[in-house]
C-alpha atoms as a PDB file:
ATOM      1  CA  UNK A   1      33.240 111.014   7.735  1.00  0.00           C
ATOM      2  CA  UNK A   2      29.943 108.431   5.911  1.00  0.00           C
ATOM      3  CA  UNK A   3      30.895 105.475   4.312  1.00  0.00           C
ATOM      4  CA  UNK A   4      31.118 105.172   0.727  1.00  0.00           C
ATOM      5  CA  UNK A   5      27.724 104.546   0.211  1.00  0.00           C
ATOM      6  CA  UNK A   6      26.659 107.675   1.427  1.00  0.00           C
ATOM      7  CA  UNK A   7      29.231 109.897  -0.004  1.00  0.00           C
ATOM      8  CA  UNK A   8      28.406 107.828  -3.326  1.00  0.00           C
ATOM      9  CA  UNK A   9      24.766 109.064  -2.804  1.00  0.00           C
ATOM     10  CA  UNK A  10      26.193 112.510  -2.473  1.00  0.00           C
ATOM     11  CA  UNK A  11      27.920 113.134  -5.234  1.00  0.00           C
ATOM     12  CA  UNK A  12      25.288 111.628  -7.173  1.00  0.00           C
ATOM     13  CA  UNK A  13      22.806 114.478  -5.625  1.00  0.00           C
ATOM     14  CA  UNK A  14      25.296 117.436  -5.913  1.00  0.00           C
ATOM     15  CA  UNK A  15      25.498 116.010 -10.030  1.00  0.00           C
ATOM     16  CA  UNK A  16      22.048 116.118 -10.618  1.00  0.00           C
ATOM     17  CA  UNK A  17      21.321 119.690  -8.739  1.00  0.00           C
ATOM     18  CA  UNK A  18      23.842 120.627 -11.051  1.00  0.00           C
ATOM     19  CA  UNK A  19      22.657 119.309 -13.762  1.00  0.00           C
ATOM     20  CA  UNK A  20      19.024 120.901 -13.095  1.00  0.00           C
ATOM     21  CA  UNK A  21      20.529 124.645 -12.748  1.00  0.00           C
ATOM     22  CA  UNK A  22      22.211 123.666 -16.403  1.00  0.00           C
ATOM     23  CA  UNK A  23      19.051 122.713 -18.238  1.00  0.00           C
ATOM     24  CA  UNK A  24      16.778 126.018 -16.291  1.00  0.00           C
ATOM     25  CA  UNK A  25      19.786 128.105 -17.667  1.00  0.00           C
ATOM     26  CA  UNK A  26      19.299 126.707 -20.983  1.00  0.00           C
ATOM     27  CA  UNK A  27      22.857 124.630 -21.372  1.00  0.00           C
ATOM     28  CA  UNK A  28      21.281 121.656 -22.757  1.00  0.00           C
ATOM     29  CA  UNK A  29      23.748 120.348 -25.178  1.00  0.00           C
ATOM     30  CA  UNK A  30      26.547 120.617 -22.073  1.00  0.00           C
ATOM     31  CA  UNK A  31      24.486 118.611 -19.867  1.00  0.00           C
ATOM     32  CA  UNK A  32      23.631 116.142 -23.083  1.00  0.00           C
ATOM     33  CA  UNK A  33      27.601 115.810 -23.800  1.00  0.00           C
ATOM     34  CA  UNK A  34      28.721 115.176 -19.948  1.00  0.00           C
ATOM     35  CA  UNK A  35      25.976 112.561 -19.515  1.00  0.00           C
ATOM     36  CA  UNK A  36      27.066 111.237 -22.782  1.00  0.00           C
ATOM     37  CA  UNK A  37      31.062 111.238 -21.721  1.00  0.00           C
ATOM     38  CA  UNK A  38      29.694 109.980 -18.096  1.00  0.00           C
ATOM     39  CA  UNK A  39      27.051 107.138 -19.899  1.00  0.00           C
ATOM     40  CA  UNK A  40      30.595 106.129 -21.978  1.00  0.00           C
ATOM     41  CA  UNK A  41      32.858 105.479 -19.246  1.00  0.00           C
ATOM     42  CA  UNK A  42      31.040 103.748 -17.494  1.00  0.00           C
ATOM     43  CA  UNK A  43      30.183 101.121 -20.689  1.00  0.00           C
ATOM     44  CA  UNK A  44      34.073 101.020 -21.812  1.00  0.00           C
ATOM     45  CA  UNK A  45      34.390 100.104 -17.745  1.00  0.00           C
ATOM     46  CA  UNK A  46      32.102  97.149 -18.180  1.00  0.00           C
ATOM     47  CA  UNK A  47      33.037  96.426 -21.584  1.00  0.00           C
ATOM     48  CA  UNK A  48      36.853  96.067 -20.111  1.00  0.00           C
ATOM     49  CA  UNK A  49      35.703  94.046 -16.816  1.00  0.00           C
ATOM     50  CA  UNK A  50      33.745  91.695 -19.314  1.00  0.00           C
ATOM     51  CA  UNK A  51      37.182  91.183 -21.631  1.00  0.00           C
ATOM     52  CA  UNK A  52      39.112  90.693 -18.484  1.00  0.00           C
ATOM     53  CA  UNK A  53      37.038  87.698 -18.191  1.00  0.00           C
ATOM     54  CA  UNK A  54      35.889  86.174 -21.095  1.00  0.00           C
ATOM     55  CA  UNK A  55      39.514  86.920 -22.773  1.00  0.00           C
ATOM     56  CA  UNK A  56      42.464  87.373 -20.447  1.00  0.00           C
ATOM     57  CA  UNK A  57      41.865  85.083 -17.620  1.00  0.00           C
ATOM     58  CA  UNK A  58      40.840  82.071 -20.454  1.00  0.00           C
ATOM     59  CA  UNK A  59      44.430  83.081 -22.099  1.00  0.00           C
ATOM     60  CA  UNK A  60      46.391  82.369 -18.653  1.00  0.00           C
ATOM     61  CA  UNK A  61      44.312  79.222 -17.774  1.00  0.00           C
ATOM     62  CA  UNK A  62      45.074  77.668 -20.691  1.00  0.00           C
ATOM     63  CA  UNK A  63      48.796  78.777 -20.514  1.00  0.00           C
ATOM     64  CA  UNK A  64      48.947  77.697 -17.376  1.00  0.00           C
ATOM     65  CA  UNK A  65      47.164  74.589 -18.064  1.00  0.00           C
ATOM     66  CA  UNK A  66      49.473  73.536 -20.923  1.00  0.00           C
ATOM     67  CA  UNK A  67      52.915  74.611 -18.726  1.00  0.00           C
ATOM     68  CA  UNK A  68      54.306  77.599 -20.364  1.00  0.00           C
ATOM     69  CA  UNK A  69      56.979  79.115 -18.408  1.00  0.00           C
ATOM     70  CA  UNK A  70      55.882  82.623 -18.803  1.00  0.00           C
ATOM     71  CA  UNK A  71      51.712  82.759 -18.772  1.00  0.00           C
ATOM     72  CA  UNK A  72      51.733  86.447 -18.867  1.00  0.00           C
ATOM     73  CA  UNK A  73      53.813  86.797 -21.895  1.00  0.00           C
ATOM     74  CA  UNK A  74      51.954  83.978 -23.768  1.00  0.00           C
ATOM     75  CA  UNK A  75      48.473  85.816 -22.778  1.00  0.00           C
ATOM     76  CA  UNK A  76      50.299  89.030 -24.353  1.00  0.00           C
ATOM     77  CA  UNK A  77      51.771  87.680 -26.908  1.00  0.00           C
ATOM     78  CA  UNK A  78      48.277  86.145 -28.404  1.00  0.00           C
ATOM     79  CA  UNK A  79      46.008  89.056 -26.840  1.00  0.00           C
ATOM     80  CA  UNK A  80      45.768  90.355 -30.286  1.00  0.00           C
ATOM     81  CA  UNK A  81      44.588  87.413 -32.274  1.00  0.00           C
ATOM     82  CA  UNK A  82      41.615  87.031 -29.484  1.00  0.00           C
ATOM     83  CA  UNK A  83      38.486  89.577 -29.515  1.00  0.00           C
ATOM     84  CA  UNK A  84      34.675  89.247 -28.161  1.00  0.00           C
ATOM     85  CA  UNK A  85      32.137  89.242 -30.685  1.00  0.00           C
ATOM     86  CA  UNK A  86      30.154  91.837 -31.773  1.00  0.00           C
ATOM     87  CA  UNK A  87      27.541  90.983 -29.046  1.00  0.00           C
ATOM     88  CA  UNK A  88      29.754  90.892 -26.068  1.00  0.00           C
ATOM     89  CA  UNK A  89      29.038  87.579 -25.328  1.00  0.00           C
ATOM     90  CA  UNK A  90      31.522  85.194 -27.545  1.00  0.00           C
ATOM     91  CA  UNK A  91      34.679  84.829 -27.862  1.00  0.00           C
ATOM     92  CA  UNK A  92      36.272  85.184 -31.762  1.00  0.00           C
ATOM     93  CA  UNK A  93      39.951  83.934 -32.893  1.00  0.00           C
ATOM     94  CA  UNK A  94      41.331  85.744 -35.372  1.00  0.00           C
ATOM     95  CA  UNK A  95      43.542  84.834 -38.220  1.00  0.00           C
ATOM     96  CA  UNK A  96      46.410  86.804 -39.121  1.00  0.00           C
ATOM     97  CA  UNK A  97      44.621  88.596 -41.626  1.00  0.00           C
ATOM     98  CA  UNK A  98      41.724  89.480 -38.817  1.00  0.00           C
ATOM     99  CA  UNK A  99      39.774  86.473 -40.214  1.00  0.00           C
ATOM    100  CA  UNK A 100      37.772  84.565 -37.585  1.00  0.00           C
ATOM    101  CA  UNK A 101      39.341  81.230 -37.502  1.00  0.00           C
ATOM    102  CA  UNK A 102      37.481  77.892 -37.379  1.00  0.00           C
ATOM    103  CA  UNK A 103      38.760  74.505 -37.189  1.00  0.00           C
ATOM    104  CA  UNK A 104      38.429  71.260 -39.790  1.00  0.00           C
ATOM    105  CA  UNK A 105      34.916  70.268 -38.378  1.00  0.00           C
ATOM    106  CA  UNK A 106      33.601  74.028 -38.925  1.00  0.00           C
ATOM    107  CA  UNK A 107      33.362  75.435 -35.730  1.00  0.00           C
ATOM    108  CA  UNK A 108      34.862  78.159 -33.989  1.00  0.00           C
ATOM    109  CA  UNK A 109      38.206  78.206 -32.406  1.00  0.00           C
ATOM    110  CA  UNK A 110      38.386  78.065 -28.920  1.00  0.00           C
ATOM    111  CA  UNK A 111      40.987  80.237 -26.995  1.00  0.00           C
ATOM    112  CA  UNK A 112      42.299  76.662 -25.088  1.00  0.00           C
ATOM    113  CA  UNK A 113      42.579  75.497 -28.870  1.00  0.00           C
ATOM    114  CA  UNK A 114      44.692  78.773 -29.568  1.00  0.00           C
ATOM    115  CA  UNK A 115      47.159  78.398 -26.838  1.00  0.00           C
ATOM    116  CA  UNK A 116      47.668  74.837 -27.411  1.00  0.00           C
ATOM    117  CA  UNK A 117      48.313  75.111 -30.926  1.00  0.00           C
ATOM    118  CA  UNK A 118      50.758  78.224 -30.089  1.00  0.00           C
ATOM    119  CA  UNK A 119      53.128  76.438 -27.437  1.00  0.00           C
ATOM    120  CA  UNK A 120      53.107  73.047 -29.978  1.00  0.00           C
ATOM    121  CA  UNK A 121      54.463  75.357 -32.647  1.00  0.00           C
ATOM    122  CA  UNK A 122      56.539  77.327 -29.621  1.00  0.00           C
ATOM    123  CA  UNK A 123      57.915  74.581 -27.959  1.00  0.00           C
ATOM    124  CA  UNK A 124      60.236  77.131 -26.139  1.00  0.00           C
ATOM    125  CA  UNK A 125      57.841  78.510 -24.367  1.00  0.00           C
ATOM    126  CA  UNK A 126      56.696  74.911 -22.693  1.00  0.00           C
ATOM    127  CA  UNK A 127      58.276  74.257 -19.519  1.00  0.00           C
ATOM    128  CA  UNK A 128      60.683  71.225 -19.725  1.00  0.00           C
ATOM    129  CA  UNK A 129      59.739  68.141 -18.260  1.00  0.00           C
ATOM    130  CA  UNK A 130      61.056  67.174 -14.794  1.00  0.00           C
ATOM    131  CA  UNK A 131      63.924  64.573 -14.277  1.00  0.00           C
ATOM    132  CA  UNK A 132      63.549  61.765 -11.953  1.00  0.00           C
ATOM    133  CA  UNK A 133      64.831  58.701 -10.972  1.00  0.00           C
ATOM    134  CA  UNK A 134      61.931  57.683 -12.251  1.00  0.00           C
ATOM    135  CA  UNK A 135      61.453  58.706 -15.785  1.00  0.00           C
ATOM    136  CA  UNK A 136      62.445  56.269 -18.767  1.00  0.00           C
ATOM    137  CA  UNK A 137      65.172  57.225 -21.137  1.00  0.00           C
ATOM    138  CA  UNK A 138      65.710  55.887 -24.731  1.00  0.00           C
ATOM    139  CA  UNK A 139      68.925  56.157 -24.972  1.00  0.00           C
ATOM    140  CA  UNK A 140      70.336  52.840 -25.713  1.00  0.00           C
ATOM    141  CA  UNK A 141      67.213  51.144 -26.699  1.00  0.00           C
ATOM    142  CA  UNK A 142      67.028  52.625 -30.309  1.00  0.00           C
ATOM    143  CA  UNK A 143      70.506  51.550 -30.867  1.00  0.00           C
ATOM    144  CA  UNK A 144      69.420  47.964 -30.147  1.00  0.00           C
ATOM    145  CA  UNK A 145      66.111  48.286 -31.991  1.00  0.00           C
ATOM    146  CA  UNK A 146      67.477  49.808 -34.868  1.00  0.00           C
ATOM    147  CA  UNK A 147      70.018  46.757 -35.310  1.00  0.00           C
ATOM    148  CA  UNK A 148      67.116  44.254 -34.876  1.00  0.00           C
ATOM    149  CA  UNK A 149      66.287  41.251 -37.150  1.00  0.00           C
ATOM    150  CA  UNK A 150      62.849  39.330 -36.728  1.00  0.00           C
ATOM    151  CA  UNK A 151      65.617  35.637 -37.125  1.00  0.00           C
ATOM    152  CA  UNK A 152      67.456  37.099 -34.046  1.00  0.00           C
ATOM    153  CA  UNK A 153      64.633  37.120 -31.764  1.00  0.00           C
ATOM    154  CA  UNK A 154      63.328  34.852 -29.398  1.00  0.00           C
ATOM    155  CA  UNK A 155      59.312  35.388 -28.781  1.00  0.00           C
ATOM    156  CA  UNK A 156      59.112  33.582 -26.007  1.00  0.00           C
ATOM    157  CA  UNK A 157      62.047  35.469 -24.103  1.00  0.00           C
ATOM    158  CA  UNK A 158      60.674  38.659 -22.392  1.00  0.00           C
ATOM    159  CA  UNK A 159      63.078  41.171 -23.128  1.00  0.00           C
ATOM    160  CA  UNK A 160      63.075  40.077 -26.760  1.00  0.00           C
ATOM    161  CA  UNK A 161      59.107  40.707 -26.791  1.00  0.00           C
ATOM    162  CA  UNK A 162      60.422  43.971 -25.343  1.00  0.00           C
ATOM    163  CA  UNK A 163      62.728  44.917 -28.341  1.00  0.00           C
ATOM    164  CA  UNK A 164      60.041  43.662 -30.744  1.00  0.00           C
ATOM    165  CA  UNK A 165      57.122  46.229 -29.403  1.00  0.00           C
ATOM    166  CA  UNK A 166      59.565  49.080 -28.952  1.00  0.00           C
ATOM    167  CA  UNK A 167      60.775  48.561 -32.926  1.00  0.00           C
ATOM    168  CA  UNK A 168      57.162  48.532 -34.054  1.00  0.00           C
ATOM    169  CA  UNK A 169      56.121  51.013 -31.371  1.00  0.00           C
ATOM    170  CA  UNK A 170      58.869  53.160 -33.830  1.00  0.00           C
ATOM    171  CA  UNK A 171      57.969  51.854 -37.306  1.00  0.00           C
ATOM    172  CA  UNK A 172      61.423  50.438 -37.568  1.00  0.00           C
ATOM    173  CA  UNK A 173      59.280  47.044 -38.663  1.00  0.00           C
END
């Protein structure tokens, strides 16, 4: 049995001698509409290889990138609002409406832009931050700020400096 290349190369000759013996018979719209069908599936195959990667794999990148727990349902969920341009060669964000979307400054949305905003307003789709010994809690510090007085401090005692940045840190002075 020939490798692929050279059964590739055959079927491609058995096609055209068949195509020949069409147009001597006189079947010239038949061999017109299969090369059409033929010239058609093989553009919708490019035109899918080129959305694979100018709209899907940006989708789970930026997912990914901003920790969503589920990168393949985030990519579905906002495949519809994403679309290349008439072109080929851009990608568009749509509105709801089907609107292309652009930000404040004028330009066009990106798809990292998309995702972001997506998971800020879907906050249950972000993965939760890890726990370690390490990590800084607030509880017990707001209760202190929140009963702090400028008189009761001492600015020249550390942990009163502390308390003082925290409270304006929160705009509780």
């Amino acid at each position: 049995m020939g490798d692929q290349t050279e059964l590739r190369s055959l079927r491609e000759a058995e096609e055209q001698r068949q195509q020949e013996e069409a147009l001597k018979r006189g079947e010239f719209e038949k061999t017109l509409k299969e090369l059409a069908a033929k010239k058609d599936a093989e553009i919708n195959k490019r035109d899918q290889l080129i959305k694979e990667y100018k709209v899907n794999n940006p989708l789970l990148e930026a997912a990914s990138k901003y920790k969503s727990i589920n990168a393949a349902q985030v990519k579905q969920l906002l495949t519809n609002q994403v679309r290349l341009n008439e072109g080929g060669d851009d990608v568009e964000v749509l509105d709801a409406q089907g609107n292309v979307r652009y930000n404040d400054s004028g330009e066009l949305v990106t798809v990292d832009a998309l995702v972001q905003d997506f998971l800020q307003e879907n906050p249950h789709f972000v993965q939760a931050g890890v726990s370690t010994s390490n990590s800084k809690t607030s509880i017990g510090t707001e209760v202190k700020t929140k009963a702090l007085s400028l008189e009761s401090l001492d600015m020249t005692n550390p942990n009163d400096r502390k308390l003082y940045k925290e409270a304006k840190q929160k705009g509780l002075l």
